[in-house]
C-alpha atoms as a PDB file:
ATOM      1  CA  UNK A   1      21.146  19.583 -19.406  1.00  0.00           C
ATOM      2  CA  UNK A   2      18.011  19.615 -17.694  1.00  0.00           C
ATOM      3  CA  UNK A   3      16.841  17.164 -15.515  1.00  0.00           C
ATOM      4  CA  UNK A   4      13.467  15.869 -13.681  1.00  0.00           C
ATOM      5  CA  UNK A   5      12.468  15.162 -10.068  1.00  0.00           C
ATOM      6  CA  UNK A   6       9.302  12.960  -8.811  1.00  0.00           C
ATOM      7  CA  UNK A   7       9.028  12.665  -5.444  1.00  0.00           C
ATOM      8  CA  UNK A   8       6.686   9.763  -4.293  1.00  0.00           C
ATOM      9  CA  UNK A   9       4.369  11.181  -0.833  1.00  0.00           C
ATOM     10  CA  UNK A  10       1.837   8.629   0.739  1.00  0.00           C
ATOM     11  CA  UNK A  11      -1.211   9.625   1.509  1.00  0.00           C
ATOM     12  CA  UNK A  12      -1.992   8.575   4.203  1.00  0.00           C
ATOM     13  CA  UNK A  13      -1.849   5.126   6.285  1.00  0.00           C
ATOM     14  CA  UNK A  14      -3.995   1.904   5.404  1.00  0.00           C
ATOM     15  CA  UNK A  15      -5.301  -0.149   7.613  1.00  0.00           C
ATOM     16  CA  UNK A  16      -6.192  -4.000   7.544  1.00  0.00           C
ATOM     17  CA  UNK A  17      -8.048  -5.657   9.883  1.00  0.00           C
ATOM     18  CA  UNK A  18      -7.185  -9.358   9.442  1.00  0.00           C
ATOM     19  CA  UNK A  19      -7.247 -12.423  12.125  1.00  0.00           C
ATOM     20  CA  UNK A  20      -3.668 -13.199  13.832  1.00  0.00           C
ATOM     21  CA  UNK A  21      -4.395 -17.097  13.221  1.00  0.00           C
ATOM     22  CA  UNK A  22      -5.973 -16.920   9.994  1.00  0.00           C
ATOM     23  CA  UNK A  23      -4.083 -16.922   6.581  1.00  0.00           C
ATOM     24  CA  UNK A  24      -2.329 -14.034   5.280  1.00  0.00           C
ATOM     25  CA  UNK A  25      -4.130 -14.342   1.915  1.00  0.00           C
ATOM     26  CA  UNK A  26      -7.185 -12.954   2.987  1.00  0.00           C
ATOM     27  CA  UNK A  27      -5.084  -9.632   3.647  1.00  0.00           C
ATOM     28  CA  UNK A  28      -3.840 -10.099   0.383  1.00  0.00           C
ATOM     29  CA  UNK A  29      -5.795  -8.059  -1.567  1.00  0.00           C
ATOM     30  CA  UNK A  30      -6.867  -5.188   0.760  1.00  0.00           C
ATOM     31  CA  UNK A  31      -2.211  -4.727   1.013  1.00  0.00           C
ATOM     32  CA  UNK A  32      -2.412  -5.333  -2.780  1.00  0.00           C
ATOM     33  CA  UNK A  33      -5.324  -2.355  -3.512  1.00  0.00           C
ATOM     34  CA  UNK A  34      -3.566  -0.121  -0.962  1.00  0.00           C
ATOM     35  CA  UNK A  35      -0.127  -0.424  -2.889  1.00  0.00           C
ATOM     36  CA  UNK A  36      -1.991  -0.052  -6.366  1.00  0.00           C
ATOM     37  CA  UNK A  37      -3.547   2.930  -4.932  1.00  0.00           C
ATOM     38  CA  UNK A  38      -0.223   4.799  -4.909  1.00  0.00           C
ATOM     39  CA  UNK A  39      -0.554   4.259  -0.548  1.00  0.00           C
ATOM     40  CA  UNK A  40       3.165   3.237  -0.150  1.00  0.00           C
END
């Protein structure tokens, strides 16, 4: 029986720039597009 192989690479590295003292939600969404992306 034959059988299939995906292997996941990143494509590089993703970079937010986010006050230390500020909320984490406004990171949020820049972490969330990276991810969608396929950048994980």
């Amino acid at each position: 029986m034959a059988t299939c192989e995906i292997e996941h690479e990143p494509l590089g590295v993703a970079l937010v720039l986010s006050a230390w003292n500020y909320p984490i939600y406004t990171a949020i969404p820049q972490v969330a597009a990276a991810i969608s992306a396929g950048n994980c």
